[in-house]
N, C-alpha and C. Protein backbone atom coordinates (compact mmCIF):
# COMPACT_ATOMS: atom_id res chain seq x y z
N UNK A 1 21.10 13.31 7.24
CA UNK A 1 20.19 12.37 6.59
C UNK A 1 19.70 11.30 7.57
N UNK A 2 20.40 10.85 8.27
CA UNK A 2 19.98 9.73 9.40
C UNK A 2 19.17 10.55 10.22
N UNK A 3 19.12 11.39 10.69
CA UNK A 3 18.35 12.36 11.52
C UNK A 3 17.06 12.18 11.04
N UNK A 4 16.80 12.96 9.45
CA UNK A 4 16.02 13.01 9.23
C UNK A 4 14.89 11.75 8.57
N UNK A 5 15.99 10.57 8.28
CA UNK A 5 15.49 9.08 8.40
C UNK A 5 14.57 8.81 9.71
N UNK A 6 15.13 9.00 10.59
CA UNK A 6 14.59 8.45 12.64
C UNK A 6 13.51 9.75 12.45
N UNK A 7 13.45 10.71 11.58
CA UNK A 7 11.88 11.23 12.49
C UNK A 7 10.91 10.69 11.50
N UNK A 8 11.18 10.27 10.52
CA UNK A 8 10.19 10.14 9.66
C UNK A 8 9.86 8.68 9.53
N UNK A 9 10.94 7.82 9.92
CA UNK A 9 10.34 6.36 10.51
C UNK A 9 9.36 6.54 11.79
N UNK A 10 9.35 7.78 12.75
CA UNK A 10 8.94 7.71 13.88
C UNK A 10 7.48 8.39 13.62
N UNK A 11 7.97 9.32 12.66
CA UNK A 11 6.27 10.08 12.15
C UNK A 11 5.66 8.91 11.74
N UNK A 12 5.87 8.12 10.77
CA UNK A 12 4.99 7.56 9.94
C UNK A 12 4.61 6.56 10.74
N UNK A 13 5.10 5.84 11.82
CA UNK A 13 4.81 5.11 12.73
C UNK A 13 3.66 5.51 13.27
N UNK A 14 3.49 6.85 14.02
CA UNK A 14 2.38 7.28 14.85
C UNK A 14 1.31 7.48 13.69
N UNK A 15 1.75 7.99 12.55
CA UNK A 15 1.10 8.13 11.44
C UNK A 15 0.22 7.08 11.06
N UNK A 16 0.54 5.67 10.74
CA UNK A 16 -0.52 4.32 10.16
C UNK A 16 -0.94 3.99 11.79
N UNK A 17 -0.75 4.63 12.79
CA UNK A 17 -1.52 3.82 14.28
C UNK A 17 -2.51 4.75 14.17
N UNK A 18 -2.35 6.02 14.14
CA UNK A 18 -3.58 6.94 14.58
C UNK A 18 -4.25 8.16 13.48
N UNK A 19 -3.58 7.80 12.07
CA UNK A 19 -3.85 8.62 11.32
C UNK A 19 -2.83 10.10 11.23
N UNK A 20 -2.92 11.01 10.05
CA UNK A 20 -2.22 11.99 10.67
C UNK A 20 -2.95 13.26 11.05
N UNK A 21 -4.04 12.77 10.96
CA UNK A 21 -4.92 14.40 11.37
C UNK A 21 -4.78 14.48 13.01
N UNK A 22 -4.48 13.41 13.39
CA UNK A 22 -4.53 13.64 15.04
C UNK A 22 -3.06 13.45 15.43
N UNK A 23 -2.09 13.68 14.57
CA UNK A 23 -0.90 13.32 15.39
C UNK A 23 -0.26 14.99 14.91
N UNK A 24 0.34 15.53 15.77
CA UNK A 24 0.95 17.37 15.85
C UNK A 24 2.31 17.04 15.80
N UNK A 25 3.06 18.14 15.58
CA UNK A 25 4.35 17.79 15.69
C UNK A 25 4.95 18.01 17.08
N UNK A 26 4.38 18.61 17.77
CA UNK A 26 4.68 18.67 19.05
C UNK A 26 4.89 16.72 19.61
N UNK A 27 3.50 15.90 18.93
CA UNK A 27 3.38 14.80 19.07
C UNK A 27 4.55 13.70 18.65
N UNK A 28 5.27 14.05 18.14
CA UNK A 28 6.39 13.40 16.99
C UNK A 28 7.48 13.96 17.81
N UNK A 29 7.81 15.09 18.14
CA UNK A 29 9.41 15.42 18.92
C UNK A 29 9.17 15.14 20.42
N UNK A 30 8.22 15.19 21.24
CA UNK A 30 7.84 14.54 22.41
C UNK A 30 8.53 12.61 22.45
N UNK A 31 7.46 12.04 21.20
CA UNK A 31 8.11 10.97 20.80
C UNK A 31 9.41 10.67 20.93
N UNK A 32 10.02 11.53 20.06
CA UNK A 32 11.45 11.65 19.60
C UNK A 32 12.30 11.75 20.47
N UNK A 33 12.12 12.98 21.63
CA UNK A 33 12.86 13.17 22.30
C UNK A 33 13.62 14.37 22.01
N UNK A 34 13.18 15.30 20.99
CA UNK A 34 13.63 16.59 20.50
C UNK A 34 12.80 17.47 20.60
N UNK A 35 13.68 18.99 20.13
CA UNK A 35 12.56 20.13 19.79
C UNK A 35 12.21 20.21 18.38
N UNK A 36 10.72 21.22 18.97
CA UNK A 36 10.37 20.97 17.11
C UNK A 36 11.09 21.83 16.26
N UNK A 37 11.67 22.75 16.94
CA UNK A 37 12.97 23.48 16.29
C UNK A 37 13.60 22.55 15.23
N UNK A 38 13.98 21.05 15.70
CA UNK A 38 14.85 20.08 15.05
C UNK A 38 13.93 19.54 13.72
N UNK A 39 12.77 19.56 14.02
CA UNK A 39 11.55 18.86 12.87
C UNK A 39 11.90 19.92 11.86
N UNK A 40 11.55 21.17 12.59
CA UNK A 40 11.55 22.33 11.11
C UNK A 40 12.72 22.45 11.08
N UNK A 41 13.85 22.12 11.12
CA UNK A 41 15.17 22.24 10.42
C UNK A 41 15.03 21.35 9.66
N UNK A 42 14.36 20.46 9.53
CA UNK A 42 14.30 19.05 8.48
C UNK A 42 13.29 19.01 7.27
N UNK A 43 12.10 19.80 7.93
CA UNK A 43 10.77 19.60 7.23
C UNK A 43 10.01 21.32 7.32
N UNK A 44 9.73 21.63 6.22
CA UNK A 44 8.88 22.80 6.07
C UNK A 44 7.52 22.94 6.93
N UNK A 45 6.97 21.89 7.08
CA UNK A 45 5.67 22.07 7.99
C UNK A 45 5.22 20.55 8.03
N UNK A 46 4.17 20.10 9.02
CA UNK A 46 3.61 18.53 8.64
C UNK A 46 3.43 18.48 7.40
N UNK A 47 2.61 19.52 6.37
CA UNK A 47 2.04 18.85 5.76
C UNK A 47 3.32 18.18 4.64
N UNK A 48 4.83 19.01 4.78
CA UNK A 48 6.01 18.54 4.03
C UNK A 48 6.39 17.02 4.64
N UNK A 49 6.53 16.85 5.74
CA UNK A 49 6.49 15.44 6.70
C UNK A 49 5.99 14.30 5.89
N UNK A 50 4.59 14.23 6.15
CA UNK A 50 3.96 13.91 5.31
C UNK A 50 4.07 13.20 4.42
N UNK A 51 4.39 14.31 3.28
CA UNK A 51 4.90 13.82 2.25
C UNK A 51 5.76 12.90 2.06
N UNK A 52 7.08 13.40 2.48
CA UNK A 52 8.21 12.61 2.71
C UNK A 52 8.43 11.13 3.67
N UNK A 53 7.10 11.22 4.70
CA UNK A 53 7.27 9.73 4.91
C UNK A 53 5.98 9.09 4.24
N UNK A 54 5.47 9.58 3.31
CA UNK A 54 4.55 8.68 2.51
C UNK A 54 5.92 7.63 1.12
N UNK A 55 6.47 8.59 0.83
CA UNK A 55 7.49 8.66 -0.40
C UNK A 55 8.22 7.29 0.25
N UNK A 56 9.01 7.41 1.26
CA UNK A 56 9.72 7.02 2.16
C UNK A 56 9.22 5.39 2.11
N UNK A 57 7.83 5.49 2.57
CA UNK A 57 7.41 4.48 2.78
C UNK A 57 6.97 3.54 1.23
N UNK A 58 6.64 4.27 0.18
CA UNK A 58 6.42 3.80 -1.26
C UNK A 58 7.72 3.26 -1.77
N UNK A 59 8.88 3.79 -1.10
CA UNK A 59 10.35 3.55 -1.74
C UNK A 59 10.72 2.54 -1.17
N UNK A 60 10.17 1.97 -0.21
CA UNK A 60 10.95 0.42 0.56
C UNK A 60 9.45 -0.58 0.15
N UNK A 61 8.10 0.16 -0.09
CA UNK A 61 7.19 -0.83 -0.77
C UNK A 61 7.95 -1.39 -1.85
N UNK A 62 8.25 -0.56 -3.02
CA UNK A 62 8.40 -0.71 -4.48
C UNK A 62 9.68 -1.82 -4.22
N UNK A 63 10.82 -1.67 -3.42
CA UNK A 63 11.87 -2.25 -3.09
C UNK A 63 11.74 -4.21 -2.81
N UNK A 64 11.16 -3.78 -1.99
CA UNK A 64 10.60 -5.22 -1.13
C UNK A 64 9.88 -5.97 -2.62
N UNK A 65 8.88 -5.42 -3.23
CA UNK A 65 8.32 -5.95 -4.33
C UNK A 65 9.37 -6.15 -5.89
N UNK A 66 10.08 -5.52 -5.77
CA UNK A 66 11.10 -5.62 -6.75
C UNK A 66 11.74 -6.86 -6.48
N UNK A 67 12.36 -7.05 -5.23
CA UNK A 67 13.48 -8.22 -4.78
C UNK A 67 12.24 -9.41 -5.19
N UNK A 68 11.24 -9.32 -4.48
CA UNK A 68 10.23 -10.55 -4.40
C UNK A 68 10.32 -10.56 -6.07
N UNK A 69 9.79 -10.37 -6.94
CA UNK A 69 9.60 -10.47 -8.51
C UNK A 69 11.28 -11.01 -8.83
N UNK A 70 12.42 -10.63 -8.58
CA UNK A 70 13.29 -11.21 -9.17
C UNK A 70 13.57 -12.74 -8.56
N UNK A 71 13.30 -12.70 -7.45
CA UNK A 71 13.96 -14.48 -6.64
C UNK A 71 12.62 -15.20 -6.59
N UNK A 72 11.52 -14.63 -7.00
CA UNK A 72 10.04 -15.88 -7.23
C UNK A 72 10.53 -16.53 -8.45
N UNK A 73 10.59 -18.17 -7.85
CA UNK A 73 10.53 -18.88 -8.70
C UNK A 73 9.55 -18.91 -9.93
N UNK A 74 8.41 -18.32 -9.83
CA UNK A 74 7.21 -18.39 -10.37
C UNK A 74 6.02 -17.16 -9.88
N UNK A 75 5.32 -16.83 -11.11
CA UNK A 75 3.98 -15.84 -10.88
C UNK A 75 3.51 -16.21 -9.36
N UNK A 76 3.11 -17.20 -8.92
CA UNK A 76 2.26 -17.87 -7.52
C UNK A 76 3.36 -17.59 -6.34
N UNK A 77 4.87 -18.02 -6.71
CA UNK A 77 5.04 -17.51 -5.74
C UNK A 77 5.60 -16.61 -5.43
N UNK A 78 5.62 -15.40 -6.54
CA UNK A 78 5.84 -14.48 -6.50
C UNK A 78 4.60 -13.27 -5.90
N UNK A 79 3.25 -14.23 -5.77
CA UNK A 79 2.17 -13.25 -5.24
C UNK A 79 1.80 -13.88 -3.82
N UNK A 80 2.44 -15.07 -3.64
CA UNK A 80 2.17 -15.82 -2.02
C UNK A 80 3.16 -14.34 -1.29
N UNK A 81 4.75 -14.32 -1.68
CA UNK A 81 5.46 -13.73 -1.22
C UNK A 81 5.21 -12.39 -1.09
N UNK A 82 3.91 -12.25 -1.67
CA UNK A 82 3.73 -10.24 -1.93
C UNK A 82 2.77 -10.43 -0.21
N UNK A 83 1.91 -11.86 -0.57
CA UNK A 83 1.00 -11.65 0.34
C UNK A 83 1.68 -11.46 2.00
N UNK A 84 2.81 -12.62 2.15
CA UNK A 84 3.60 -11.99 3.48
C UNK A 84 3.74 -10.61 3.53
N UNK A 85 4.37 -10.32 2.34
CA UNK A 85 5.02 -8.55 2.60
C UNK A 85 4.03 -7.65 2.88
N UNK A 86 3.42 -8.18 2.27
CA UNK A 86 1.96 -7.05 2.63
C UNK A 86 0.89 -7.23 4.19
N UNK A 87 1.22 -8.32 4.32
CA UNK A 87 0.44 -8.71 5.64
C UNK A 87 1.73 -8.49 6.78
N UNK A 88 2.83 -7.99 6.56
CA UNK A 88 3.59 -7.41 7.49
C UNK A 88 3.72 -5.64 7.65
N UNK A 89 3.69 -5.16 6.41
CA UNK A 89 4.03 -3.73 5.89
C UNK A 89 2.62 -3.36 6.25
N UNK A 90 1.54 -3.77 6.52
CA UNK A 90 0.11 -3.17 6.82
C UNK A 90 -0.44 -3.63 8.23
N UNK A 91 0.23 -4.37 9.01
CA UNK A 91 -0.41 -4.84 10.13
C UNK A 91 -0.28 -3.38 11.09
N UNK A 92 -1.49 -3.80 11.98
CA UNK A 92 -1.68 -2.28 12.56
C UNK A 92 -2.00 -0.77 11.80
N UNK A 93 -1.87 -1.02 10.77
CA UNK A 93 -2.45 -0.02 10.00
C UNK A 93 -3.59 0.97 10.19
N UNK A 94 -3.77 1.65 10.60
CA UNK A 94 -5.46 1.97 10.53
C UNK A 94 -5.43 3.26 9.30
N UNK A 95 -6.90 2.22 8.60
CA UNK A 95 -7.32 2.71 7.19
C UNK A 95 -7.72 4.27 7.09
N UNK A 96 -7.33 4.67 8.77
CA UNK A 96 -7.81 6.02 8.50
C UNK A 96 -7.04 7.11 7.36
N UNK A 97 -5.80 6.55 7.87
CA UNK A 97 -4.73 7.41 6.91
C UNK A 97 -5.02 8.00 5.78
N UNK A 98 -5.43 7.05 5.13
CA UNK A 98 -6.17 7.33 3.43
C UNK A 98 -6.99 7.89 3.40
N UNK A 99 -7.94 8.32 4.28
CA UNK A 99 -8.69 9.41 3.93
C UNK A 99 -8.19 10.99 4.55
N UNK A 100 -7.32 10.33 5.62
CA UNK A 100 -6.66 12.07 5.83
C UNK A 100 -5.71 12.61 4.75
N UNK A 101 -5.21 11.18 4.20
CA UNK A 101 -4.28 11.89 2.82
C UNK A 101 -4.88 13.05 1.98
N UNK A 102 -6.08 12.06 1.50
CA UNK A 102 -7.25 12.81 0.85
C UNK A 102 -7.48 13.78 1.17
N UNK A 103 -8.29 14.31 2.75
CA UNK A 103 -8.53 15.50 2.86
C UNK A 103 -7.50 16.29 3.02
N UNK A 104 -6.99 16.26 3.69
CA UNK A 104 -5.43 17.04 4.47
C UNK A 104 -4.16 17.29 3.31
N UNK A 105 -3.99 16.04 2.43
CA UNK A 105 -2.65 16.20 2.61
C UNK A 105 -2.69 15.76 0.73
N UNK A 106 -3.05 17.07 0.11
CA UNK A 106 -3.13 16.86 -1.44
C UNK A 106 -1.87 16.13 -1.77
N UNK A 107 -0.82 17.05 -1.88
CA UNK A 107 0.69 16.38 -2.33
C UNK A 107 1.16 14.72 -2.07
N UNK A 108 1.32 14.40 -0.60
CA UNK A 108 1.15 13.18 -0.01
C UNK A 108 -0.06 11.99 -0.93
N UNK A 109 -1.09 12.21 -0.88
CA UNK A 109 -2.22 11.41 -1.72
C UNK A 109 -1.93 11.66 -3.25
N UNK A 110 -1.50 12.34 -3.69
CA UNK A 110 -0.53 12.72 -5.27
C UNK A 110 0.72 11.84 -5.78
N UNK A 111 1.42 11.55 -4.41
CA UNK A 111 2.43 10.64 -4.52
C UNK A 111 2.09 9.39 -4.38
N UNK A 112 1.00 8.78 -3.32
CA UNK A 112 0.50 7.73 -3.12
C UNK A 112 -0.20 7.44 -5.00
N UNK A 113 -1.18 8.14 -5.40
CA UNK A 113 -2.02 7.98 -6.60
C UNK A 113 -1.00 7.43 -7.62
N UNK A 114 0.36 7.85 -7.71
CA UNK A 114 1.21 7.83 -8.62
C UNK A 114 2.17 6.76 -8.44
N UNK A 115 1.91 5.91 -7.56
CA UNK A 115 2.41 4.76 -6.95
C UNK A 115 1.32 3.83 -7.89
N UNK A 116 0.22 3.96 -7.18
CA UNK A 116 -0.91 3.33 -7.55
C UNK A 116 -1.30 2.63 -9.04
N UNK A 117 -1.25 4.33 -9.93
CA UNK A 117 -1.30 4.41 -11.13
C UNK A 117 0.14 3.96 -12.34
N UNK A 118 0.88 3.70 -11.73
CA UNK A 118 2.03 3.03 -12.50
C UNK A 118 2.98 2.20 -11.55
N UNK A 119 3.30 2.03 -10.35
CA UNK A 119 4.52 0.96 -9.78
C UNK A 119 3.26 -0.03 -9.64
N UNK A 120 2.11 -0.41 -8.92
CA UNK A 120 1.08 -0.94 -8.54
C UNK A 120 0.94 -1.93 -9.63
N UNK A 121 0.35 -0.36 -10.76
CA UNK A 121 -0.54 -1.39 -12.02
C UNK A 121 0.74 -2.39 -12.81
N UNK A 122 1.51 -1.63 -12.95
CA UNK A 122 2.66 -2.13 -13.89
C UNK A 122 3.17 -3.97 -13.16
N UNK A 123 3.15 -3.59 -11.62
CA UNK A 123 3.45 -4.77 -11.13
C UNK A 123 2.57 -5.89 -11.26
N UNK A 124 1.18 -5.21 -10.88
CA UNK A 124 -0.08 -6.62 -11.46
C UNK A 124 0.12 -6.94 -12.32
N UNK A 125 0.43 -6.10 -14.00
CA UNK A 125 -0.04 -6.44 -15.40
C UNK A 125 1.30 -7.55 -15.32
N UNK A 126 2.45 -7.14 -14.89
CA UNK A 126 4.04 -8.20 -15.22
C UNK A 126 3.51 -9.80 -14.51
N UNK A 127 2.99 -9.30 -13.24
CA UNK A 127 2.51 -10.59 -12.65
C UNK A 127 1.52 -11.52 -13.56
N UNK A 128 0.07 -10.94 -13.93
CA UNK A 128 -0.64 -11.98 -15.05
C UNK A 128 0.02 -11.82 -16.23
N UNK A 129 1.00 -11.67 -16.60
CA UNK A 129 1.70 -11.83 -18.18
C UNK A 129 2.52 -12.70 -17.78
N UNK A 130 3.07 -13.04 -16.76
CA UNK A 130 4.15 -13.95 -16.25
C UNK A 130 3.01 -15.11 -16.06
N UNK A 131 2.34 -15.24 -15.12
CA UNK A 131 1.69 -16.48 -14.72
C UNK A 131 1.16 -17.63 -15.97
N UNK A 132 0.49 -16.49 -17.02
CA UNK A 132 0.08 -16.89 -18.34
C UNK A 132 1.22 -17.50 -18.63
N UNK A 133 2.39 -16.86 -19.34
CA UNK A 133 3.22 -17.62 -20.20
C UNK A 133 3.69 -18.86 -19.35
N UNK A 134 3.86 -18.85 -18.34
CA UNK A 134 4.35 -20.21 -17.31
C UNK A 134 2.99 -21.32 -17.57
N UNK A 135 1.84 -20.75 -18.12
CA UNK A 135 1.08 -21.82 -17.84
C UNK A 135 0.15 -22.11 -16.51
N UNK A 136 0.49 -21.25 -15.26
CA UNK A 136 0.05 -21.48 -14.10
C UNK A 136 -1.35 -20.13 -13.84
N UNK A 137 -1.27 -19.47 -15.21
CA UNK A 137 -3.12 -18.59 -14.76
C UNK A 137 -3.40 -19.13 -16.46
N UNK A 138 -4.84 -18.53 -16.12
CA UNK A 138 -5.56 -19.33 -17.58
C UNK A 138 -5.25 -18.06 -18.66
N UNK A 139 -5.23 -18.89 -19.84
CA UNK A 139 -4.85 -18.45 -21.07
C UNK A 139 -5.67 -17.29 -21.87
N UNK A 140 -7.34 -17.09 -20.58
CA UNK A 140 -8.63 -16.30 -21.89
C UNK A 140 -8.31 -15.39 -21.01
N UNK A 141 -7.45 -14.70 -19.98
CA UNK A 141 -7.61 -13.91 -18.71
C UNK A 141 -7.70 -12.87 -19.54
N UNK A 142 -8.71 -11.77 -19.26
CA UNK A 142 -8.44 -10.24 -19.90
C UNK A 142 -7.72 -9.62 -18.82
N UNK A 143 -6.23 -9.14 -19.46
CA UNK A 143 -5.29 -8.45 -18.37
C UNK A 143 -5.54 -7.32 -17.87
N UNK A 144 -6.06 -6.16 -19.22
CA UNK A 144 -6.20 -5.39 -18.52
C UNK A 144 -7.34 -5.17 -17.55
N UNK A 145 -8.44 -6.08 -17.72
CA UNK A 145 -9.67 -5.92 -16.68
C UNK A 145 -9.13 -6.14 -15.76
N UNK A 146 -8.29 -7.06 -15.53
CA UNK A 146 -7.95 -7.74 -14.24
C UNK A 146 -6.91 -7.49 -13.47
N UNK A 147 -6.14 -6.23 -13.82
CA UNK A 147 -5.41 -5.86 -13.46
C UNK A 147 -5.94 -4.52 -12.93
N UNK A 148 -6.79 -3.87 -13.20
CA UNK A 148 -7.86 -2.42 -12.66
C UNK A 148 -8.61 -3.40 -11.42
N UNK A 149 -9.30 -4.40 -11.71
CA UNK A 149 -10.01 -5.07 -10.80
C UNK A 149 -8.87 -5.46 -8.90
N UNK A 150 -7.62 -5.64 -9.60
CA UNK A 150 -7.19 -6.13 -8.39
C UNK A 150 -6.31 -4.62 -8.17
N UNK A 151 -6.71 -3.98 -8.83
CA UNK A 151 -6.07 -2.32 -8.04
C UNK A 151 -6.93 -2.09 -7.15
N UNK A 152 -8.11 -1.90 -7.43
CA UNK A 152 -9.35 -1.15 -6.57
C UNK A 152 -9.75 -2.47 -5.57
N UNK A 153 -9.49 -3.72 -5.78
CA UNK A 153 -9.52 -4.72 -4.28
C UNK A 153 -8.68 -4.59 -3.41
N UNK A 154 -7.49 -3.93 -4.28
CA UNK A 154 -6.03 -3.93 -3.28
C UNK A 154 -6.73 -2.57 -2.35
N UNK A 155 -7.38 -1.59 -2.60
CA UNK A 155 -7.95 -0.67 -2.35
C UNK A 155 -9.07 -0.62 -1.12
N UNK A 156 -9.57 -1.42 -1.07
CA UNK A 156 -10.50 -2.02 -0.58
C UNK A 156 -10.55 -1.35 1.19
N UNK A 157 -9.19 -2.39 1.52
CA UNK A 157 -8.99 -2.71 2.75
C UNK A 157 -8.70 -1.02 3.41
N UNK A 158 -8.62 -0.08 2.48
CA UNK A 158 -8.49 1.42 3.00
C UNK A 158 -9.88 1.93 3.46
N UNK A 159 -11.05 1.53 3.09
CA UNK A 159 -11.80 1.85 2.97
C UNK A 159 -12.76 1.28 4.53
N UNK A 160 -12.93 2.00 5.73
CA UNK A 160 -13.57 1.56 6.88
C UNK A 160 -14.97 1.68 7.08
N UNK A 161 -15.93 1.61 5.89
CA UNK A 161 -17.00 1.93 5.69
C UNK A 161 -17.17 0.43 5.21
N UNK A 162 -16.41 -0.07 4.64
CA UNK A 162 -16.48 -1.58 3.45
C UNK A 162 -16.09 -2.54 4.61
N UNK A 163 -14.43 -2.00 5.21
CA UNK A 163 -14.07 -3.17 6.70
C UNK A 163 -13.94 -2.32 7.71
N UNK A 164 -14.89 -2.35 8.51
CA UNK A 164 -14.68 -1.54 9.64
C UNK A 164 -12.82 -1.83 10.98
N UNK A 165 -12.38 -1.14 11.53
CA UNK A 165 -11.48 -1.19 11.86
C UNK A 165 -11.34 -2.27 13.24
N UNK A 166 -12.80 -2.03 13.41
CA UNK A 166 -12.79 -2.70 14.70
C UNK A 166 -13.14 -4.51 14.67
N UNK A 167 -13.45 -4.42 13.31
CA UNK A 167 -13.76 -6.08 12.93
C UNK A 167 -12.69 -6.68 12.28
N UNK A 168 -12.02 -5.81 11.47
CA UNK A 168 -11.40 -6.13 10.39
C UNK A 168 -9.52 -5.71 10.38
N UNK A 169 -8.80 -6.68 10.39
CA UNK A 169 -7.48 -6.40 10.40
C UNK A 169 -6.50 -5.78 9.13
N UNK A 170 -6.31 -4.95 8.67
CA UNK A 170 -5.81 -4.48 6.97
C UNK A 170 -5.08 -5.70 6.54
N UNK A 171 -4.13 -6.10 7.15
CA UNK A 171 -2.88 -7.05 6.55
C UNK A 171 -3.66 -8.39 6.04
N UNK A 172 -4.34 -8.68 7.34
CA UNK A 172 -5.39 -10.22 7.08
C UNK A 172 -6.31 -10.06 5.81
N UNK A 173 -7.37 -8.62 5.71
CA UNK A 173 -7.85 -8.23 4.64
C UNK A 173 -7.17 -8.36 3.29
N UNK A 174 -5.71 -7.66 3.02
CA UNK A 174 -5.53 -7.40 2.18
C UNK A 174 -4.71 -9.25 1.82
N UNK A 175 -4.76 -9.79 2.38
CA UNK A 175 -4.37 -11.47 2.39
C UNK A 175 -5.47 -12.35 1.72
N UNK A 176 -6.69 -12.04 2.30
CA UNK A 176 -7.37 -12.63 1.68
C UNK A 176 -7.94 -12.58 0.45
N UNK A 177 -8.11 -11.29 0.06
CA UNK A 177 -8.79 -10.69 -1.22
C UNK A 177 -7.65 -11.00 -2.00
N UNK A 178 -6.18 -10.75 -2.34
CA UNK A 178 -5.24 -11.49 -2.92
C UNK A 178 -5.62 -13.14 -2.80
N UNK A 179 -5.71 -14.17 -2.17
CA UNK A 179 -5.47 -14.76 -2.24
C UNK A 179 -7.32 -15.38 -3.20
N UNK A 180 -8.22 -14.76 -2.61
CA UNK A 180 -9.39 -15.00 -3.89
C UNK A 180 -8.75 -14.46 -5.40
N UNK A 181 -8.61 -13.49 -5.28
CA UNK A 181 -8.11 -12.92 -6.45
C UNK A 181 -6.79 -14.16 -7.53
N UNK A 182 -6.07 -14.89 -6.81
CA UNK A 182 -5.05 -15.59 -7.27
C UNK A 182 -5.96 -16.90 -7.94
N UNK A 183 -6.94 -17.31 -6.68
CA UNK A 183 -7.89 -18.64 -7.23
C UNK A 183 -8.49 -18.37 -7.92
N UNK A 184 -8.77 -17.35 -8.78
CA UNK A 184 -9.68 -17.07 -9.63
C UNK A 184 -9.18 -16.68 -10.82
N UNK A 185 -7.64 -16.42 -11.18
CA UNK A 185 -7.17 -16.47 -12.57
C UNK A 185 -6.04 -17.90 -12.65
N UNK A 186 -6.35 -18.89 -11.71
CA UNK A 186 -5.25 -19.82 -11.69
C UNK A 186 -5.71 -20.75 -12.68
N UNK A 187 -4.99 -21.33 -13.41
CA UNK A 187 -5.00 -22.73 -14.28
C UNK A 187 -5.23 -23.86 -13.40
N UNK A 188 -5.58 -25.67 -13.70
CA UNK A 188 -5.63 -25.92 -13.38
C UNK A 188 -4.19 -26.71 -12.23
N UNK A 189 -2.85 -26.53 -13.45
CA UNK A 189 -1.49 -26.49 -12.82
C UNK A 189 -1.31 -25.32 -11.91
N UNK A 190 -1.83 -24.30 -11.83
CA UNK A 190 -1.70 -23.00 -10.91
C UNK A 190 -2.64 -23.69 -9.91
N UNK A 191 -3.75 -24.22 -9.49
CA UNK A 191 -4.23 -24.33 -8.48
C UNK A 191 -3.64 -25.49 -7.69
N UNK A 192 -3.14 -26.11 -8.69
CA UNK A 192 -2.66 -27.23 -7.60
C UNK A 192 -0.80 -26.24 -6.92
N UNK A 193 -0.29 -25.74 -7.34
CA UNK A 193 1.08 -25.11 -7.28
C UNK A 193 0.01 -24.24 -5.75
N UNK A 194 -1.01 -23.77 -6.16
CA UNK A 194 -1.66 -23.12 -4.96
C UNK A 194 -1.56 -23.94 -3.82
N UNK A 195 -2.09 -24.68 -3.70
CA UNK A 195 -2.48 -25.58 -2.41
C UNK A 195 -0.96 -25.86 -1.86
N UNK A 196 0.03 -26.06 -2.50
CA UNK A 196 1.10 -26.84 -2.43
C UNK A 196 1.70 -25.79 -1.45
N UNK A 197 2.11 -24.58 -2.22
CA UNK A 197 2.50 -23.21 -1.02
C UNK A 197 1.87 -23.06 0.08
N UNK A 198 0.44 -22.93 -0.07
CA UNK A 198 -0.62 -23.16 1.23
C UNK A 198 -0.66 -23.81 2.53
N UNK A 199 -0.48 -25.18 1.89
CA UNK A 199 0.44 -26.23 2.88
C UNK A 199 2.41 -25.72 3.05
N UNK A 200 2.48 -25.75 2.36
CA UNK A 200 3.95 -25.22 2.76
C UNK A 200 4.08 -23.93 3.92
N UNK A 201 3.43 -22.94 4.08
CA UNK A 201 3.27 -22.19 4.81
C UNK A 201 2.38 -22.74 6.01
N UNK A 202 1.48 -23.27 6.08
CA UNK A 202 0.87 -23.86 7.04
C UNK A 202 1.84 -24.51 8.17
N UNK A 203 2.89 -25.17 7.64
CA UNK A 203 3.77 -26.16 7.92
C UNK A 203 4.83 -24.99 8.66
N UNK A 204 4.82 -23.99 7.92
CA UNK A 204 5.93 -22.93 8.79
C UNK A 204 5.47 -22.01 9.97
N UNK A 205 4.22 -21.98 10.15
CA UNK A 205 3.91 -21.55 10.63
C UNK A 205 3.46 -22.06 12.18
N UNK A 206 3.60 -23.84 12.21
CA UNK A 206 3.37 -24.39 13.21
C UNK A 206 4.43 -24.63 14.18
């Protein structure tokens, strides 16, 4: 199991730098320092790889976002804290991935969709049902619009036609559109709780 942990931290690595249509497995045990003899003792073919470090990688997303939702004091800073995780878990990213999922790699983009379509949504809808009852997002918010709306923004930053790769950083992207997205269902006690983290991070960061 550790074996097959270290190739698939190491696949998925070369994997969000260069996509996986251009990375071989020859490319990954070179890496590694093995034969690919050792890959296919582990994995049926890339496109099984793949899979398994997409999964891999959804299972320490969902994780990281779980811990954050139980120790946020609050909705705000329970989505400041998503915004670190996410502006760490996506830096260097290139948005190509998502479309090789798409073409290449049905199963892999099946598991991603199913992330999407229930750990994702389920986590937005808990987040504006939380912020509401605290008082810190406004009271007329339609959840479910606004919870489809910040799926397909979260979405966004995949898309290198919308941010090109060479202008546009994923992690910084997906930072900012969260953080419009937060000013725009906040109360007027939620905007000030905004600024307050804002500066608080500012302050950590110097």
């Amino acid at each position: 199991m550790e074996v097959q942990e270290r190739i698939l931290d190491t696949a998925f690595g070369l994997f969000r730098q260069y996509g996986t249509r251009s990375i071989t497995m020859d490319d990954i045990a070179t890496r590694m320092g093995i034969s690919k003899k050792t890959l296919y003792a582990h994995f049926v073919d890339k496109d099984d790889m793949v899979v398994h470090a997409i999964s891999r990688f959804l299972e320490v997303l969902q994780e990281a976002e779980r811990m954050i939702r139980e120790r946020a004091a609050n909705a705000i800073e329970e989505l400041f804290e998503s915004m670190n995780m996410m502006d760490e878990k996506l830096r260097n990213m290139n948005p190509v991935i998502m479309l090789d999922l798409q073409k290449f790699h049905a199963r892999a983009f099946l598991v991603f969709q199913e992330y999407r379509n229930n750990s994702l949504r389920a986590s937005i809808r808990a987040n504006l049902e939380r912020g509401i009852a605290e008082g810190l997002y406004r009271k007329d918010l339609e959840v479910g619009v606004l919870t489809q709306f910040r799926i397909a923004s979260a979405m966004l930053c995949f898309q290198p036609e919308v941010f090109p790769i060479a202008g546009f950083e994923m992690g910084k992207v997906q930072r900012v559109l969260l953080e419009h997205f937060l000013y725009g269902v906040a109360s007027g006690e939620g905007f000030r709780l905004i600024e307050q983290y804002k500066q608080q991070q500012q302050l950590l960061s110097q």
